[in-house]
C-alpha atoms as a PDB file:
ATOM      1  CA  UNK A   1     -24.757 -14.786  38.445  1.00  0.00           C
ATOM      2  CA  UNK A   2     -21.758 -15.574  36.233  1.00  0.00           C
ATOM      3  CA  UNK A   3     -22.242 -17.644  32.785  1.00  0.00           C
ATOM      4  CA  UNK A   4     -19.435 -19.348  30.865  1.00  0.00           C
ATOM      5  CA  UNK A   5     -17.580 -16.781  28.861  1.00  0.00           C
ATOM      6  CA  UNK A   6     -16.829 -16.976  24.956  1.00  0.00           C
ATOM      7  CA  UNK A   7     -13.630 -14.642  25.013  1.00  0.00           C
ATOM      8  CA  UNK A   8     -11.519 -17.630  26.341  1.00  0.00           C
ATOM      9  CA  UNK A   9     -12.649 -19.320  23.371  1.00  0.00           C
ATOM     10  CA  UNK A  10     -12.391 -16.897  20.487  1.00  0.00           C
ATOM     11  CA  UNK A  11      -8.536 -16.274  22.132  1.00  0.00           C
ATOM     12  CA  UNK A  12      -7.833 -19.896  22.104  1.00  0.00           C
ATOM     13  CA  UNK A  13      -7.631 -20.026  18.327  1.00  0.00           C
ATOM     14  CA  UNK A  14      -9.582 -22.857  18.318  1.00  0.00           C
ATOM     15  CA  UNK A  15     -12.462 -23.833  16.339  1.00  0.00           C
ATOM     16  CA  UNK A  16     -15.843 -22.676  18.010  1.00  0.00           C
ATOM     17  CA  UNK A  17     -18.696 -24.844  16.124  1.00  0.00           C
ATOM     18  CA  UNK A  18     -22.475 -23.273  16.989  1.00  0.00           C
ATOM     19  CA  UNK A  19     -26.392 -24.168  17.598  1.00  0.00           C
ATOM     20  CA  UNK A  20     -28.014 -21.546  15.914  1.00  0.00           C
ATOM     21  CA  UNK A  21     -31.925 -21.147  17.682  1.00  0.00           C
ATOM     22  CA  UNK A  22     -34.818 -19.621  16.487  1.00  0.00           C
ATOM     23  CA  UNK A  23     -37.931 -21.280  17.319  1.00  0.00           C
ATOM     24  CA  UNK A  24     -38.205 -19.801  20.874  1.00  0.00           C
ATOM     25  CA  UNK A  25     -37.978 -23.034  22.506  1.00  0.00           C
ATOM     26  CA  UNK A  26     -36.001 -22.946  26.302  1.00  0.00           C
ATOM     27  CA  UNK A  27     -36.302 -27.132  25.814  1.00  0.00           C
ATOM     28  CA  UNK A  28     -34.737 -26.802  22.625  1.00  0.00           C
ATOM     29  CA  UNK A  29     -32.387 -24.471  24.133  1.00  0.00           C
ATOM     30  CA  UNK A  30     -31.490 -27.240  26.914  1.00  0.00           C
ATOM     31  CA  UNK A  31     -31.178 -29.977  24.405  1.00  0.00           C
ATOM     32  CA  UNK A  32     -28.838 -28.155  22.657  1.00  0.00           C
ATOM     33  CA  UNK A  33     -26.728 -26.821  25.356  1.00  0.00           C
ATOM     34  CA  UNK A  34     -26.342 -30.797  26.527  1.00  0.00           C
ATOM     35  CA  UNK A  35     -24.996 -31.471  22.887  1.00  0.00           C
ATOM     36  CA  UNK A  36     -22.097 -29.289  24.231  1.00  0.00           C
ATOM     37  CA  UNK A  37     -21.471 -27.469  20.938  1.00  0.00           C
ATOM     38  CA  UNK A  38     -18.574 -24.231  21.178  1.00  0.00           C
ATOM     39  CA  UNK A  39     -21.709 -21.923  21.351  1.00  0.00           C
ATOM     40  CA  UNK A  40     -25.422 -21.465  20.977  1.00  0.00           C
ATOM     41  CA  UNK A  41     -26.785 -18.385  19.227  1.00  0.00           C
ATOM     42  CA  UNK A  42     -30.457 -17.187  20.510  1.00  0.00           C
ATOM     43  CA  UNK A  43     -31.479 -15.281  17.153  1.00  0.00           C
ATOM     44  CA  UNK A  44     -33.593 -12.413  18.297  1.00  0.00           C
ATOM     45  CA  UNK A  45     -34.046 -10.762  15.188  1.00  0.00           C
ATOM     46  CA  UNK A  46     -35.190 -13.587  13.036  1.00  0.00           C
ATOM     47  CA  UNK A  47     -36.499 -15.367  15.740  1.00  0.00           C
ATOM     48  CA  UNK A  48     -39.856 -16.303  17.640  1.00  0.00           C
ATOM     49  CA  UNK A  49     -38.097 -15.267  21.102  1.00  0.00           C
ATOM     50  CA  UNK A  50     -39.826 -13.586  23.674  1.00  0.00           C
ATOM     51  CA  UNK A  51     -38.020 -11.542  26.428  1.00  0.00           C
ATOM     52  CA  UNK A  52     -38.997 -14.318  28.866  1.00  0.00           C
ATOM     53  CA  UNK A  53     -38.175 -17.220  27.278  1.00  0.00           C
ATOM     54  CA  UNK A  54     -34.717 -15.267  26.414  1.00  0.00           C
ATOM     55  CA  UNK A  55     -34.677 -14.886  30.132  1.00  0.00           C
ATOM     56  CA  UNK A  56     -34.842 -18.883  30.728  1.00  0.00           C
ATOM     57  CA  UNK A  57     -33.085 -20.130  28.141  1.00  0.00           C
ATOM     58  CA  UNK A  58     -29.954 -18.302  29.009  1.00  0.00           C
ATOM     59  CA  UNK A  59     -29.887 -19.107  32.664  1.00  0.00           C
ATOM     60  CA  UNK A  60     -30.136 -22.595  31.679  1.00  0.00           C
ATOM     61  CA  UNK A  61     -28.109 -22.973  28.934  1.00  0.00           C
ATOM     62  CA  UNK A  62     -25.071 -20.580  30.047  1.00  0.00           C
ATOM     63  CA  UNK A  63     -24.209 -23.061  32.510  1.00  0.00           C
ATOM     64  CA  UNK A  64     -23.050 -25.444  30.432  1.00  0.00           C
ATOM     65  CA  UNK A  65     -21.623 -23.408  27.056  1.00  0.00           C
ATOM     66  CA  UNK A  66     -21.548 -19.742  25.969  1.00  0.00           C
ATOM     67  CA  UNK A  67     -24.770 -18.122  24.595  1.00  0.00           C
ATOM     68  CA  UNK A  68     -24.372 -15.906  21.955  1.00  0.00           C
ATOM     69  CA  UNK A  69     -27.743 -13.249  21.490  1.00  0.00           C
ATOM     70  CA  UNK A  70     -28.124 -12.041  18.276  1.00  0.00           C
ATOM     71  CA  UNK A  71     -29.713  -8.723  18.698  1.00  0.00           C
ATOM     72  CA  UNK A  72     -32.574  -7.824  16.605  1.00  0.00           C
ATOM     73  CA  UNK A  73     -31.283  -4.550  15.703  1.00  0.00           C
ATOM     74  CA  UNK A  74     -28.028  -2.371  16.538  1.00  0.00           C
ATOM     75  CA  UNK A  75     -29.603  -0.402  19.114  1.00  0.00           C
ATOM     76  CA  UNK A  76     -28.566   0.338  22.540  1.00  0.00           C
ATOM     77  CA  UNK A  77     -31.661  -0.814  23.976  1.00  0.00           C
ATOM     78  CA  UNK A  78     -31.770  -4.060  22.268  1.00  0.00           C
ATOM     79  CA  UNK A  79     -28.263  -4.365  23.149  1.00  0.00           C
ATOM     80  CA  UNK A  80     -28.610  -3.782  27.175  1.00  0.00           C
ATOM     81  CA  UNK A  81     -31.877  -6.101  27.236  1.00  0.00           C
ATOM     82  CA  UNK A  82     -29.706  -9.331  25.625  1.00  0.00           C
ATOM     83  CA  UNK A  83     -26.745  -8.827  28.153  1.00  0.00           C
ATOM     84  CA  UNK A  84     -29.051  -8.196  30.597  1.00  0.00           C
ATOM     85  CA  UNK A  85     -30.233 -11.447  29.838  1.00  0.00           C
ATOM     86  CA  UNK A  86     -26.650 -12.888  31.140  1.00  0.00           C
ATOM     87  CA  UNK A  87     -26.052 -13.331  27.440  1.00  0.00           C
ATOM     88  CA  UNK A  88     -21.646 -13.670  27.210  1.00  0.00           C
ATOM     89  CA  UNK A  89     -21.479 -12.229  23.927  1.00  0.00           C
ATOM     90  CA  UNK A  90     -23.892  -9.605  21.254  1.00  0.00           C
ATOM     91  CA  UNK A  91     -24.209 -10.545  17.885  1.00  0.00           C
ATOM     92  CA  UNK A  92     -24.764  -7.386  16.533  1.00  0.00           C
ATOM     93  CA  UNK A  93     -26.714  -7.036  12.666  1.00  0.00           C
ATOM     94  CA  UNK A  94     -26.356  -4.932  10.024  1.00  0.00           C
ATOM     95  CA  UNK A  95     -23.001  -3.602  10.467  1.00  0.00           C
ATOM     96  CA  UNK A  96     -22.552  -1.437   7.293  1.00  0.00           C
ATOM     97  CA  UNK A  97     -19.653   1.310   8.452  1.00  0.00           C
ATOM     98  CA  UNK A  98     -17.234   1.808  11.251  1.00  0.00           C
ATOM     99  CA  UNK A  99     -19.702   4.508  12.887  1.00  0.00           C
ATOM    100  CA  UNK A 100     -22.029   1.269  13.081  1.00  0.00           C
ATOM    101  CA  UNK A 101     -19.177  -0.960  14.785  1.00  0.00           C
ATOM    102  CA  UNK A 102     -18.517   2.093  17.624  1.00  0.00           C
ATOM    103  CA  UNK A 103     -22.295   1.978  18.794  1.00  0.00           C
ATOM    104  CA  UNK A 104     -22.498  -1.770  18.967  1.00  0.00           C
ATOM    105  CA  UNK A 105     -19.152  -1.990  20.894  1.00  0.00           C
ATOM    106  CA  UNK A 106     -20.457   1.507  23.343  1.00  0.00           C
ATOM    107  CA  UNK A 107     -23.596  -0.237  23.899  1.00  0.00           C
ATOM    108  CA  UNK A 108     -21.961  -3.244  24.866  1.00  0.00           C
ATOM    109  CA  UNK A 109     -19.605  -1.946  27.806  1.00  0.00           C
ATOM    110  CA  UNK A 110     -20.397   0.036  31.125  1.00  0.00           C
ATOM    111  CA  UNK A 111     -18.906   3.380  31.836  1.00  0.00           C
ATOM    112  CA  UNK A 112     -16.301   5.082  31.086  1.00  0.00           C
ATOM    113  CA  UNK A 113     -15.777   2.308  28.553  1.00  0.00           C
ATOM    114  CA  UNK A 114     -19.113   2.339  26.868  1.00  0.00           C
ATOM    115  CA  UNK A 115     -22.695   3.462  27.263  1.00  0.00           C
ATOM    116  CA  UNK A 116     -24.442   0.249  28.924  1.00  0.00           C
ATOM    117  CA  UNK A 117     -26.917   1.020  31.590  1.00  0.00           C
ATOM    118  CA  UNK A 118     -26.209  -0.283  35.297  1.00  0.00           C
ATOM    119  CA  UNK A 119     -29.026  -2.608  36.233  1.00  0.00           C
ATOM    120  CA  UNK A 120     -31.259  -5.427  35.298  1.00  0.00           C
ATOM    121  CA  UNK A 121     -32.353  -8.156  37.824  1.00  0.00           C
ATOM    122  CA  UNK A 122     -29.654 -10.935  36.871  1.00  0.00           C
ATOM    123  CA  UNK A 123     -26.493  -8.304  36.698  1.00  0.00           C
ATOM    124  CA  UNK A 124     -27.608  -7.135  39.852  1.00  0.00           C
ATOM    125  CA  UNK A 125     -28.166 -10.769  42.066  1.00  0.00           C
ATOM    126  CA  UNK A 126     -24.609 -10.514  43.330  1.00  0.00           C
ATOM    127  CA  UNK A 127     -23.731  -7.213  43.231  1.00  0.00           C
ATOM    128  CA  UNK A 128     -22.375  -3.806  41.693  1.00  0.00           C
ATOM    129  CA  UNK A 129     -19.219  -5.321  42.023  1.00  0.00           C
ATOM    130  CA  UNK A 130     -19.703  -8.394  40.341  1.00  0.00           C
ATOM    131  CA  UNK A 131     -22.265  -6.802  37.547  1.00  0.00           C
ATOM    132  CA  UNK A 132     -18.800  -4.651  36.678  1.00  0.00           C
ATOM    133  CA  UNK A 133     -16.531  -7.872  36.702  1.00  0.00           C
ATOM    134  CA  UNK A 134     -19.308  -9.989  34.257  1.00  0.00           C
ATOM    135  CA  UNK A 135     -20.149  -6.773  31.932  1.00  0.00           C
ATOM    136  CA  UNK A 136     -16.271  -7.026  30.985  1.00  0.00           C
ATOM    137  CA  UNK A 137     -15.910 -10.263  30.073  1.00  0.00           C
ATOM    138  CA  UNK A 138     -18.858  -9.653  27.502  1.00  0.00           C
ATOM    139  CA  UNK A 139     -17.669 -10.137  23.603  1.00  0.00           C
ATOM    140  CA  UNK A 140     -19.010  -8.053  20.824  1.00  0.00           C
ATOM    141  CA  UNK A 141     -19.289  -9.653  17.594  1.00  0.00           C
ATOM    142  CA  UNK A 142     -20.781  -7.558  14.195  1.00  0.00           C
ATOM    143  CA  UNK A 143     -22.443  -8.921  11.464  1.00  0.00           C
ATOM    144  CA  UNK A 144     -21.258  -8.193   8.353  1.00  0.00           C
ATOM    145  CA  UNK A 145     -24.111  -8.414   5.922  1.00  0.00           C
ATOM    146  CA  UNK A 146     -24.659  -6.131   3.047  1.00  0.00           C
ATOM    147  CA  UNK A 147     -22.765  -5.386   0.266  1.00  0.00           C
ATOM    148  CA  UNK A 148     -21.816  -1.813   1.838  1.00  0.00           C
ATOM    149  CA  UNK A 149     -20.833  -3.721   5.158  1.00  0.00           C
ATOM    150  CA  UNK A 150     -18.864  -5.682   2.222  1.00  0.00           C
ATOM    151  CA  UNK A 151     -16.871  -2.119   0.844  1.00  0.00           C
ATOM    152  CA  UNK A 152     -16.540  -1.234   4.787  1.00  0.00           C
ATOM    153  CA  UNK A 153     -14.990  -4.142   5.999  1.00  0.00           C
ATOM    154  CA  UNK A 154     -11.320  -3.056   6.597  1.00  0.00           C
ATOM    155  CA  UNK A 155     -12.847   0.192   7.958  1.00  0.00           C
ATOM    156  CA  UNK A 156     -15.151  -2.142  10.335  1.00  0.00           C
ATOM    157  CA  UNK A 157     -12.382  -3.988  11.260  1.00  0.00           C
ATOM    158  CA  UNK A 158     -10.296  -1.787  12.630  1.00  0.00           C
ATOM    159  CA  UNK A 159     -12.710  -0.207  15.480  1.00  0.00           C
ATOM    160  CA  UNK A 160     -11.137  -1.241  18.731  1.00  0.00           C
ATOM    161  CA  UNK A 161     -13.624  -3.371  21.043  1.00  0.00           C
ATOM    162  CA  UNK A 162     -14.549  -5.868  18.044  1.00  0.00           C
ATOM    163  CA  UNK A 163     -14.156  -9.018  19.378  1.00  0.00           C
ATOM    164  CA  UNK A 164     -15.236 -10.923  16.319  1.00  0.00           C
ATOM    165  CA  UNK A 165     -16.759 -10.456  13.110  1.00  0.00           C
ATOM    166  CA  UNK A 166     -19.386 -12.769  11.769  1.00  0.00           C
ATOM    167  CA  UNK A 167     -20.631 -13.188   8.077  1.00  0.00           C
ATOM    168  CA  UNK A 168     -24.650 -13.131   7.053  1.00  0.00           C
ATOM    169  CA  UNK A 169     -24.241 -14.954   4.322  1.00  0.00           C
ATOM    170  CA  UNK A 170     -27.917 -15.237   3.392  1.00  0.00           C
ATOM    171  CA  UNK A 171     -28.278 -11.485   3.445  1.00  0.00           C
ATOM    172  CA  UNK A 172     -25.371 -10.550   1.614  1.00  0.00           C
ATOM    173  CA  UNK A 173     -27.175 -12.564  -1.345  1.00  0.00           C
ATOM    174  CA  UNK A 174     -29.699 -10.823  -1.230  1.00  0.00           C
ATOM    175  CA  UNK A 175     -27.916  -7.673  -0.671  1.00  0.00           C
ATOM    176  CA  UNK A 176     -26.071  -8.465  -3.622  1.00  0.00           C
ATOM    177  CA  UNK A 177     -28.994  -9.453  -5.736  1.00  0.00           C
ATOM    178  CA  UNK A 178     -27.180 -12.829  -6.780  1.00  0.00           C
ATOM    179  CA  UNK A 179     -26.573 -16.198  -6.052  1.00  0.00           C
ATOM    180  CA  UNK A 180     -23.376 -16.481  -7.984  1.00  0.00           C
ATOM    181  CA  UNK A 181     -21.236 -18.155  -5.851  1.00  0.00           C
ATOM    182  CA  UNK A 182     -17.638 -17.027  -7.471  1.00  0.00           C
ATOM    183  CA  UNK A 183     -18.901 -13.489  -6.624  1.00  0.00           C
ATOM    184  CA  UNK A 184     -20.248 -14.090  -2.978  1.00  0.00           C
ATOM    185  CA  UNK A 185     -16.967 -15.986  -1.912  1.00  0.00           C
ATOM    186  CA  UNK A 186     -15.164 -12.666  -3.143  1.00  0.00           C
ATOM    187  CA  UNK A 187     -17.338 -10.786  -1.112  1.00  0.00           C
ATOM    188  CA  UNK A 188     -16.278 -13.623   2.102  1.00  0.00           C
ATOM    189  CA  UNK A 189     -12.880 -13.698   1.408  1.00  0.00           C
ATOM    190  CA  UNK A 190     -12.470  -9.774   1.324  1.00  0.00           C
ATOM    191  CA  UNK A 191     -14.367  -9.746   4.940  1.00  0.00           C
ATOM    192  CA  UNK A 192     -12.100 -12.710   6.321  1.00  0.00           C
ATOM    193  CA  UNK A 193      -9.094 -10.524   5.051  1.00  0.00           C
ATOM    194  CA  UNK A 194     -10.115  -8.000   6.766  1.00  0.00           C
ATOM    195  CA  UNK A 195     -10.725  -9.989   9.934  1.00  0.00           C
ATOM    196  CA  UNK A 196      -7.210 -11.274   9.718  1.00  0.00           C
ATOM    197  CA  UNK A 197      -5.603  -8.342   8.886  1.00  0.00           C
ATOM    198  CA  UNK A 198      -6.668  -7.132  12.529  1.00  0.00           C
ATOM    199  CA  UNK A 199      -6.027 -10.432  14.035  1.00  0.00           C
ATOM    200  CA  UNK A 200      -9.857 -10.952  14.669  1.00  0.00           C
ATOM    201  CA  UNK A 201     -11.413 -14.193  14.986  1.00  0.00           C
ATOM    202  CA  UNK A 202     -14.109 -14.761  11.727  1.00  0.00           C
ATOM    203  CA  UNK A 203     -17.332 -16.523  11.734  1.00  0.00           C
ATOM    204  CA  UNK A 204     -19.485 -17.832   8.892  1.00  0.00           C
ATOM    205  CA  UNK A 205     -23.288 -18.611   8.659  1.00  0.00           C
ATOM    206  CA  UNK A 206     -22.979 -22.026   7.045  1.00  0.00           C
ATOM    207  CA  UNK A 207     -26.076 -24.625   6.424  1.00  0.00           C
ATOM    208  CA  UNK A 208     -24.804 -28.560   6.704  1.00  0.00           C
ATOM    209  CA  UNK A 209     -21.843 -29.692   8.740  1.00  0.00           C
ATOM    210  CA  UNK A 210     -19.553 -30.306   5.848  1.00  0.00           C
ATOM    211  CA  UNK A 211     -19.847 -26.798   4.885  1.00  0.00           C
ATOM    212  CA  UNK A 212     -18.851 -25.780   8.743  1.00  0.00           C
ATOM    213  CA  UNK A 213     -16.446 -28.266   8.637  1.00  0.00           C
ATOM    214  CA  UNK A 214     -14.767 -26.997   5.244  1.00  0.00           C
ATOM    215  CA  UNK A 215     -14.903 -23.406   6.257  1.00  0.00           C
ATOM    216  CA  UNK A 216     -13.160 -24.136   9.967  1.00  0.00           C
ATOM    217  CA  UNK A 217     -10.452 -25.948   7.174  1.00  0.00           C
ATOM    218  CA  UNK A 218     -10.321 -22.598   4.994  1.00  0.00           C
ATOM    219  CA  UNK A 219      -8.757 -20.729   8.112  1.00  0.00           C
ATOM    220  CA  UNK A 220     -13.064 -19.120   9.821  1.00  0.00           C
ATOM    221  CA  UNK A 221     -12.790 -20.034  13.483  1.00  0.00           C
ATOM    222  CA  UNK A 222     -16.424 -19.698  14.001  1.00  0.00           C
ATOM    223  CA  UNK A 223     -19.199 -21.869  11.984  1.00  0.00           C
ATOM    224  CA  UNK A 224     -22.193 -23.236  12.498  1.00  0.00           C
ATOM    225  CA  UNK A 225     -23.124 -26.857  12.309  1.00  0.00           C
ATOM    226  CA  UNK A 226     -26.651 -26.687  13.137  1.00  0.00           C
ATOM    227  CA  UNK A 227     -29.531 -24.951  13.283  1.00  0.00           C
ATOM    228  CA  UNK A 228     -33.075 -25.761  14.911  1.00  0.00           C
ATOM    229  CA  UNK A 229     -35.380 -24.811  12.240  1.00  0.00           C
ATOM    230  CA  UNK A 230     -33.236 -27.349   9.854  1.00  0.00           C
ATOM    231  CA  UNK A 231     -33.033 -30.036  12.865  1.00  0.00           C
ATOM    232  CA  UNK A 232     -36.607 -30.287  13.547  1.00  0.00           C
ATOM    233  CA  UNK A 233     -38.124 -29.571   9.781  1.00  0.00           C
ATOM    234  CA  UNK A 234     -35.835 -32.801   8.449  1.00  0.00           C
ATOM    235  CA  UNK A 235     -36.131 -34.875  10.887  1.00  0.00           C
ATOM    236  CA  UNK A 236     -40.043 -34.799  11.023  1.00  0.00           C
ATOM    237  CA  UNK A 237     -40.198 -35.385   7.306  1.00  0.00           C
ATOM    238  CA  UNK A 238     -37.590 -38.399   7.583  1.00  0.00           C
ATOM    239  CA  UNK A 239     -39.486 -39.781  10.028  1.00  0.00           C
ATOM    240  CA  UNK A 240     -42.354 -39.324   7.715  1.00  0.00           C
ATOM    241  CA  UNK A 241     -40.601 -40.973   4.969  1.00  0.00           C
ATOM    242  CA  UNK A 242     -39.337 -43.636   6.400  1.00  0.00           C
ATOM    243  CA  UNK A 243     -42.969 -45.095   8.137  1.00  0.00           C
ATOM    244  CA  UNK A 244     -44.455 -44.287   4.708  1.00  0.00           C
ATOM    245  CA  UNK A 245     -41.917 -46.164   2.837  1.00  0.00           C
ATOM    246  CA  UNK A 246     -43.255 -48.902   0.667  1.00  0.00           C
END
């Protein structure tokens, strides 16, 4: 079974907006996939996914746009099970040095290119053949999202097999123990350097629409303009304010 692949889109230069997901919800999943956005991310290590509902969501959403899984950690295992899942690209966290980058990029490809295990029930449905034509077209992306991931980043970049890199930007505050702004832009803009410098695609973890839209402006070609915890939480308290209203 063959899902719609994101390298087309991350070569095309053009802006790729995303549905982030993290309530577990295959419906929500659906919904969003109908909105046609560039890409929906299935957040596995924040999220309340289960390898089931992982299962369902991406059959029915990869038919219409690219799924994105990010993994919950930056292990081979965790790796295999989200392509497994038919997943076209790995979101990969906590990339802090270029030894990181190697194993999330390994883990991501079958032999002799990488370390990915042959199998899994949807590789398999059509064949060997076809499970080594679909396991290429996967994209690795890294999460960049620490402050040593920060003093890495032209180190990170340069691993071949990175097909994007993506910035945490809520965990790089913390990382950095501040919520200076000046200072956490610096920290961006030395990652998106970096990114360019290799002629890599950047993402961003932004919150409202305007940010996504002023970050696809500032050069990122990845952003994302929604997410479903944000979605559902403010639109059940509008609602709430607006039969209350007096």
């Amino acid at each position: 079974m063959s899902f719609i692949s994101l390298k087309p889109l991350l070569a095309s230069n053009e802006p790729i907006d995303l549905i982030w997901l993290s309530l577990g919800s295959v419906a929500l999943a659906e919904f969003a996939a109908h909105a046609r956005p560039g890409a929906v991310v299935i957040d596995l290590q924040h999220g309340l996914w289960e390898r089931g509902a992982l299962e369902a969501a991406v059959g029915i959403a990869g038919r219409h746009v690219p799924v994105i899984a990010r993994c919950s950690e930056n292990s081979p295992h965790q790796i295999f099970q989200a392509l497994d899942a038919g997943a076209s690209s790995v979101l990969v966290p906590l990339i802090e040095s270029a030894e990181d980058a190697r194993l999330a990029v390994a883990a991501s490809h079958y032999p002799p290119e990488g370390i990915r295990s042959a199998g899994g029930v949807r590789p398999l449905l059509n064949g060997i053949d076809t499970m080594r034509h679909n396991g290429a077209q996967a994209a690795v992306g890294v999460l960049i999202e620490t402050v040593k991931g920060v003093e890495n980043a032209e180190s990170i970049a340069a691993v071949p097999g990175i097909d994007y890199i993506f910035i945490g930007t809520g965990d790089l505050a913390f990382s950095r123990g501040t919520n200076d702004q000046a200072e956490l832009e610096r920290d961006c803009q030395r990652i998106f350097q970096a990114a360019r410098a290799k002629e890599i695609p950047c993402g961003i973890f932004t919150g409202t629409t305007l940010a996504a839209r002023r970050h696809f402006e500032m050069g990122y070609q990845i952003a994302v303009c929604a997410n479903d915890i944000d979605v559902v939480k403010t639109g059940f308290m509008q609602a709430r304010q607006d039969v209350c209203a007096t």
